[in-house]
Protein backbone atom coordinates (compact mmCIF):
# COMPACT_ATOMS: atom_id res chain seq x y z
CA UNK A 1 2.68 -12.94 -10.73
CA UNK A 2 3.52 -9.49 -10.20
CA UNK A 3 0.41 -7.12 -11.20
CA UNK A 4 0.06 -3.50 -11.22
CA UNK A 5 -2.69 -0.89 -11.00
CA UNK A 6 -1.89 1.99 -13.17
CA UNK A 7 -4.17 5.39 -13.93
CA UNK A 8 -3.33 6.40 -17.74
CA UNK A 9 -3.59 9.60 -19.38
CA UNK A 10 -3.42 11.55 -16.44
CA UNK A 11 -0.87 12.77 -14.15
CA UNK A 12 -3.11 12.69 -11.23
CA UNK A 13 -4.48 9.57 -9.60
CA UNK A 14 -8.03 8.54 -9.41
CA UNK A 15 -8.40 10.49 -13.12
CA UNK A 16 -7.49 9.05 -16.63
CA UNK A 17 -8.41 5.59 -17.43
CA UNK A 18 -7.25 2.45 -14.26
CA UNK A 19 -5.46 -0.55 -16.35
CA UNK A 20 -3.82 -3.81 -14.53
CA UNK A 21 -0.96 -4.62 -15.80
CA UNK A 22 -0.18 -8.47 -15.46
CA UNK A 23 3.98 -9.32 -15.88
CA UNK A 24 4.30 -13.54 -16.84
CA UNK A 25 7.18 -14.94 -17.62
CA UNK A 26 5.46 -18.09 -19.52
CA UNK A 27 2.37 -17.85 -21.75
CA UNK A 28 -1.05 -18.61 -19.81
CA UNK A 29 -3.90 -20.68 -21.23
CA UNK A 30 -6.37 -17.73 -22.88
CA UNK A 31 -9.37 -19.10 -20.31
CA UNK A 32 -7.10 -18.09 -17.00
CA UNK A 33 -5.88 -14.78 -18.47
CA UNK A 34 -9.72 -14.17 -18.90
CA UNK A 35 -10.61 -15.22 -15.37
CA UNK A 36 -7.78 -12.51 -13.86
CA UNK A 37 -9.13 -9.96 -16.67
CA UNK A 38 -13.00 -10.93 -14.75
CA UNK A 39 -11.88 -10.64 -11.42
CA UNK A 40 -9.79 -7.46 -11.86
CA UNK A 41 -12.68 -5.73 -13.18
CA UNK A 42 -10.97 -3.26 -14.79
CA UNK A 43 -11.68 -1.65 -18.51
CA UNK A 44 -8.87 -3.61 -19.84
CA UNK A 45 -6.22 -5.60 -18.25
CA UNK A 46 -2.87 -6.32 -20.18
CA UNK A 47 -0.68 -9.43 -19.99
CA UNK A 48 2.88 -8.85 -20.68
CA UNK A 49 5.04 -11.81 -21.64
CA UNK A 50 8.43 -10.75 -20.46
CA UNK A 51 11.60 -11.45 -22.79
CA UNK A 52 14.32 -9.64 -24.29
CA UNK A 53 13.77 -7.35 -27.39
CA UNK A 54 10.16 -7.70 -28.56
CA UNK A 55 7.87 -8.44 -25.72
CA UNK A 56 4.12 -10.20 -26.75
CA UNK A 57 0.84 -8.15 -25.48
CA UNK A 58 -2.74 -9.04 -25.20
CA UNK A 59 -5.46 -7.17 -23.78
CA UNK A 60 -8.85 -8.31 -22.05
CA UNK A 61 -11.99 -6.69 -20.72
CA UNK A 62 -13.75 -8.39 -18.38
CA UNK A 63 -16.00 -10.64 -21.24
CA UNK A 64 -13.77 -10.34 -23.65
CA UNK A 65 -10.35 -10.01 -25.26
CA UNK A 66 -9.61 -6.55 -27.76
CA UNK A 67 -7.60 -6.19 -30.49
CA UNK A 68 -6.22 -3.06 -29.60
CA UNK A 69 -5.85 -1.39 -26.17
CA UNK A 70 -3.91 2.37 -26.13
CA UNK A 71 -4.55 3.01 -22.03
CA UNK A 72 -3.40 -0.27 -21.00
CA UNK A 73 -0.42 -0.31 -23.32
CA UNK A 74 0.68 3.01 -21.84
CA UNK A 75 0.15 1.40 -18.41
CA UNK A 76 2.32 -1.83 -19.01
CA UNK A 77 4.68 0.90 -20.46
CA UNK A 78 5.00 2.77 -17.19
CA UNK A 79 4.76 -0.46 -15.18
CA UNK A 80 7.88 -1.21 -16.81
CA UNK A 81 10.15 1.72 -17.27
CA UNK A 82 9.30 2.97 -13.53
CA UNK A 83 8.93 -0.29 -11.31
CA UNK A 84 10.98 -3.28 -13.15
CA UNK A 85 13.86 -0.50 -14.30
CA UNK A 86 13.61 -1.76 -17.89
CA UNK A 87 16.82 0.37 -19.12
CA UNK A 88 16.01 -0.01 -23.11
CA UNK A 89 15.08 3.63 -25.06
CA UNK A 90 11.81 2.15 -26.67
CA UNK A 91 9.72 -0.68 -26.16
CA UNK A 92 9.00 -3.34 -28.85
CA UNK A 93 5.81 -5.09 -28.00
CA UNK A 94 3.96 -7.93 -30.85
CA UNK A 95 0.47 -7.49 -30.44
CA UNK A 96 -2.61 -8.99 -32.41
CA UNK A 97 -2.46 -5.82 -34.43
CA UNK A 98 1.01 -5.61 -35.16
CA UNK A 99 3.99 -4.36 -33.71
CA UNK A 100 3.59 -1.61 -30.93
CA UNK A 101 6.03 0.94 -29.92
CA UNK A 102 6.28 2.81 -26.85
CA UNK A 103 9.28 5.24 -26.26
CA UNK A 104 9.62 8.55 -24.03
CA UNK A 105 9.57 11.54 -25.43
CA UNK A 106 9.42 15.13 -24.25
CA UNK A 107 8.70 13.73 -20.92
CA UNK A 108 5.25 12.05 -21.93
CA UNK A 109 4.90 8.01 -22.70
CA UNK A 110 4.22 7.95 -25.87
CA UNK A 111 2.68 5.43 -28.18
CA UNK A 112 3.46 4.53 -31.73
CA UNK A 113 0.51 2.37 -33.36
CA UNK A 114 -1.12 2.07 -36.16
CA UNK A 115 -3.25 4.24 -38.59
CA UNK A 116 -6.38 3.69 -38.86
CA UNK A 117 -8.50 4.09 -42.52
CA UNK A 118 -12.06 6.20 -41.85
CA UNK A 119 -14.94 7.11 -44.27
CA UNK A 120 -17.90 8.85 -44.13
CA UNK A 121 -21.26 6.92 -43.83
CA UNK A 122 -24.96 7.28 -44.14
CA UNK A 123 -26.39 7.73 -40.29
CA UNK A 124 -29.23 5.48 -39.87
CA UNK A 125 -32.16 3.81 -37.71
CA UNK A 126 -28.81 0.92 -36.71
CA UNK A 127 -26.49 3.76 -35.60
CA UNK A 128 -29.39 5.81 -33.89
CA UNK A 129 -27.61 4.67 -30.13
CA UNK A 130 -27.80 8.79 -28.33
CA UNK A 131 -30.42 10.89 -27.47
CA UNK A 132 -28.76 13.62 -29.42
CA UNK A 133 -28.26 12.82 -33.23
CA UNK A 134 -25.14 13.64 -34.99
CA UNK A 135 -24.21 16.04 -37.74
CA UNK A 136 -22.25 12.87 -39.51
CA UNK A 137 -21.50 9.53 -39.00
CA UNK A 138 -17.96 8.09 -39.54
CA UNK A 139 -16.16 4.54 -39.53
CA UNK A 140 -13.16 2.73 -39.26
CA UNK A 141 -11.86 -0.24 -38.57
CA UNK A 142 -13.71 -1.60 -36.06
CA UNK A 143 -16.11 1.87 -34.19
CA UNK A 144 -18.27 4.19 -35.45
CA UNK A 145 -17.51 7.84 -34.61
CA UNK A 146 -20.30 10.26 -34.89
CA UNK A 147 -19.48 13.67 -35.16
CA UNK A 148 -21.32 16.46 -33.26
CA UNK A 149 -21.64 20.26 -33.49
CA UNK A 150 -20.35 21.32 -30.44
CA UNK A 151 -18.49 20.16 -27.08
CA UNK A 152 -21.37 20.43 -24.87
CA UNK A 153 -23.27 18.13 -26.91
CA UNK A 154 -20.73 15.55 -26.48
CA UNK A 155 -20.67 16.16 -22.75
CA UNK A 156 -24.58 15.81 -22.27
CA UNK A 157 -24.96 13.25 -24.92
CA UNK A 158 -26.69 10.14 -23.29
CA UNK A 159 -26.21 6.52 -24.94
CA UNK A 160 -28.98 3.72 -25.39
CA UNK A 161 -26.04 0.84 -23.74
CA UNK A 162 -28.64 -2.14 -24.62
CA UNK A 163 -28.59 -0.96 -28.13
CA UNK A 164 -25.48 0.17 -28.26
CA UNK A 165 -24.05 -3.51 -27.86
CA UNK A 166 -25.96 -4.94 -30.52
CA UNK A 167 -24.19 -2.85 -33.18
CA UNK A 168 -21.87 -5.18 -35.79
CA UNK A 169 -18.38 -3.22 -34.20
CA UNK A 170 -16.84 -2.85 -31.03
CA UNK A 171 -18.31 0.49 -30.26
CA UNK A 172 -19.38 4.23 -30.70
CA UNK A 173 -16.65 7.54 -30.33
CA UNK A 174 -18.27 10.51 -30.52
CA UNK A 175 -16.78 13.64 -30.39
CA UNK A 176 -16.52 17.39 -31.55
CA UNK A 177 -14.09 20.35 -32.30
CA UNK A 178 -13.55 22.13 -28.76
CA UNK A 179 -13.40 26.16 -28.40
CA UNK A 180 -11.04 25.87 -25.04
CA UNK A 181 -7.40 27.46 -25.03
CA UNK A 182 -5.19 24.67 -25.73
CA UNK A 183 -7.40 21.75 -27.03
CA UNK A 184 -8.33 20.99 -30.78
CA UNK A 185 -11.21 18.40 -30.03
CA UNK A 186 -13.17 16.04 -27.38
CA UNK A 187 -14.37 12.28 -27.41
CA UNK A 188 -16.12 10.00 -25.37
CA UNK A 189 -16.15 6.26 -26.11
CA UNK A 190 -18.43 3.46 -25.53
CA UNK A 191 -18.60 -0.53 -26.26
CA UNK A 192 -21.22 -2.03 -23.90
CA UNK A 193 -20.53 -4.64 -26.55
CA UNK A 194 -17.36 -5.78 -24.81
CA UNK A 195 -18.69 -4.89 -21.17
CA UNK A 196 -17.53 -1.18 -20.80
CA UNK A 197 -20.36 1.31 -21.07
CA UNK A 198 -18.11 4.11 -21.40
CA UNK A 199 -14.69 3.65 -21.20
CA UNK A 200 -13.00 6.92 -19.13
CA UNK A 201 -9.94 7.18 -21.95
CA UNK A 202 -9.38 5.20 -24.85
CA UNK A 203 -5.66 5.52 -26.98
CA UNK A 204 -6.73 3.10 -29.57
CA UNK A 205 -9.72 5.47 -30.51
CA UNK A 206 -7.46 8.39 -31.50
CA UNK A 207 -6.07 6.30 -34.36
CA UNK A 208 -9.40 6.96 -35.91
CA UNK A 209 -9.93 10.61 -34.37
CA UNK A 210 -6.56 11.78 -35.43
CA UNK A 211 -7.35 11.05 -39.21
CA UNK A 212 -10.45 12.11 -38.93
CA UNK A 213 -9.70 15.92 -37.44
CA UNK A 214 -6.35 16.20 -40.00
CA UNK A 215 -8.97 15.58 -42.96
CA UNK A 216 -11.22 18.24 -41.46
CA UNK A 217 -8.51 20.81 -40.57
CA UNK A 218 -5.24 19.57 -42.19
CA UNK A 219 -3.74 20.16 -38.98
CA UNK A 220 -1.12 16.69 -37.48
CA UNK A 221 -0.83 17.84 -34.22
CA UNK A 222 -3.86 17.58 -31.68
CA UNK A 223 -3.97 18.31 -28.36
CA UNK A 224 -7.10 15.96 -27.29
CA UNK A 225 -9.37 15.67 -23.81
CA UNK A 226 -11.90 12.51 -23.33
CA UNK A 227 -14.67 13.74 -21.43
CA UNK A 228 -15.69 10.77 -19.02
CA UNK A 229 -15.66 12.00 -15.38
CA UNK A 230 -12.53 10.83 -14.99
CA UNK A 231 -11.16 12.80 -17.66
CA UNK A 232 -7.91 12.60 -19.64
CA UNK A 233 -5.16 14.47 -21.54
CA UNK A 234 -4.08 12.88 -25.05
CA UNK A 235 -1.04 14.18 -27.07
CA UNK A 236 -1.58 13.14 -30.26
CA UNK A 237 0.60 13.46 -34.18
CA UNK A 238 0.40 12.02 -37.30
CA UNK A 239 3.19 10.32 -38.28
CA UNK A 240 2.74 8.83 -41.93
CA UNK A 241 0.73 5.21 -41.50
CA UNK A 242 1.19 5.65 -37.71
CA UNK A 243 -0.77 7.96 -34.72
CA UNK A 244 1.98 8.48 -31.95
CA UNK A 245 -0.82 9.33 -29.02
CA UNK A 246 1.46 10.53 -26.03
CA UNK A 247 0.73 10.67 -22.07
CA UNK A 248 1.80 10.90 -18.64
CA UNK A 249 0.78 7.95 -15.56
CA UNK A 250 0.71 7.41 -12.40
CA UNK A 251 1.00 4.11 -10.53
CA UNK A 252 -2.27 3.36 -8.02
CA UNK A 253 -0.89 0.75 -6.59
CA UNK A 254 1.66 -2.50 -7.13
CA UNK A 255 1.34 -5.78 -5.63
CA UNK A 256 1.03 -9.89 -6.72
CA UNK A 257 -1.49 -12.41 -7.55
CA UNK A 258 -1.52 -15.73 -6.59
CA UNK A 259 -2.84 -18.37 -9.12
C-alpha cells in the first residue's frame, strides 16, 4: 500500500503539521487501519479509498479515530494532485462529517468543510486546564476555545495534559487577536484526550475560529498562524455554512507498507 509522509500548512519541511497519507484500493477492517495509524505515530493518519468521483476518508490518531481532520486532508490532497497525477479540478471526498472538498486555488490547497456553530460559555473549575486563565470561554461542536488577551499569552500558556483529557470533548483551542503585519489571530490546539498533547496545526479547528473572529470583528477573511514550534500558515474565508481554510505542502517523504 502506497503511503506518504506529508508536512501541511507549511511550505517548508520539518514545519507545519507531518500527516501519513495511506492510498487502498479496498476498504480495511477499522482494527488494521488503527494498527498502521499506531505504528505511524503520527498526529493523524488518513486512509484514502481510491475510486472515481467521490473518494471515502477516515482519519486516525494513534488511540483513536476523529471525526474531522483539516492537516491530513490537505496532505492526502497533495499526495494526490502531486504524486498519483490525479488530473480532476477539485476533489470530492465522503467523510464521517460530510462531504469534503479540496480544490486549488490561487496557488494554495485549499479546503472546503463545514461550518461550525459556537457560543459563549460560563468558564469554570471543569475548563480550568492552563496556567493562565482566559478572558472567555467558547464552544462548538466538539472543543472548547478559550479566548485570551493577547498573543504572548497564548505562546507561554502551559496546559494541565492529565486534565486536559478528562474533559467531555475532544479538546481545548486557545487563541487571541495578533498585533503582527499580516496576521488577524493565533491558536494552539490540544486533545491529550485522543493522544496528541498539542497538535502543531489543526484545519478542522478554524471551522470554529473563523466564526468565532467574524462575530468579534465582522471581518471573512483571516490570515491565521498556529503557534506550536513547528508553526503554520492558515488562509482562511467564510463562505456561507462552509470555512474554505487554504495552504501550501510539502512532501517528506513517499514510500510503501507491507501488510
Amino acid at each position: 500500500m502506497k503511503l506518504y509522509q506529508i508536512d501541511s500548512f507549511t511550505d517548508t519541511l520539518f514545519s507545519g503539521n507531518p500527516a501519513a497519507v495511506c492510498l487502498h484500493h479496498e476498504p480495511f477492517p477499522d482494527e488494521l487501519m488503527q494498527k498502521i495509524a499506531m505504528e505511524n505515530n503520527l498526529s493523524e493518519t488518513a486512509f484514502v479509498l481510491l475510486g472515481k468521483g467521490e473518494m471515502a476518508i477516515r482519519w486516525f490518531t494513534p488511540t483513536a479515530e476523529v471525526e474531522l481532520c483539516g492537516h491530513a486532508t490537505l496532505a492526502a490532497a497533495h499526495a494526490l494532485f502531486a504524486h498519483e497525477k490525479v488530473q480532476e479540478k477539485e476533489l470530492l471526498f465522503s467523510s464521517r462529517s460530510g462531504q469534503l472538498k479540496v480544490a486549488y486555488e490561487n496557488d494554495l490547497l485549499t479546503l472546503n468543510f463545514p461550518r461550525d456553530t459556537v457560543y459563549k460559555i460560563e468558564f469554570d473549575d471543569r475548563l480550568d486546564c492552563f496556567d493562565i486563565k482566559p478572558k472567555e470561554a467558547w464552544r462548538g461542536t466538539d472543543e472548547y476555545i478559550l479566548v485570551y488577551e493577547d498573543e504572548n499569552q497564548v505562546k507561554n500558556a502551559v496546559c494541565d495534559f492529565k486534565k486536559a483529557a478528562q474533559i467531555d470533548l475532544s479538546g481545548f483551542i486557545i487563541t487571541a487577536a495578533s498585533k503582527r503585519e499580516g496576521v488577524d489571530f493565533v491558536s494552539r490546539y490540544f486533545t491529550p484526550k485522543h493522544g496528541i498533547d498539542e497538535d502543531p496545526v489543526t484545519g478542522s479547528a478554524h471551522t470554529l475560529l473563523v466564526p468565532y473572529w467574524q462575530g468579534i470583528t465582522g471581518k471573512t477573511e483571516f490570515i491565521a498562524h498556529q503557534i506550536s514550534k513547528r508553526g503554520g500558515k492558515l488562509y482562511c474565508r467564510a463562505w456561507g455554512d462552509r470555512i474554505k481554510i487554504g495552504g501550501n505542502a510539502v512532501t517528506f517523504f513517499a514510500g510503501e507498507i507491507l501488510i
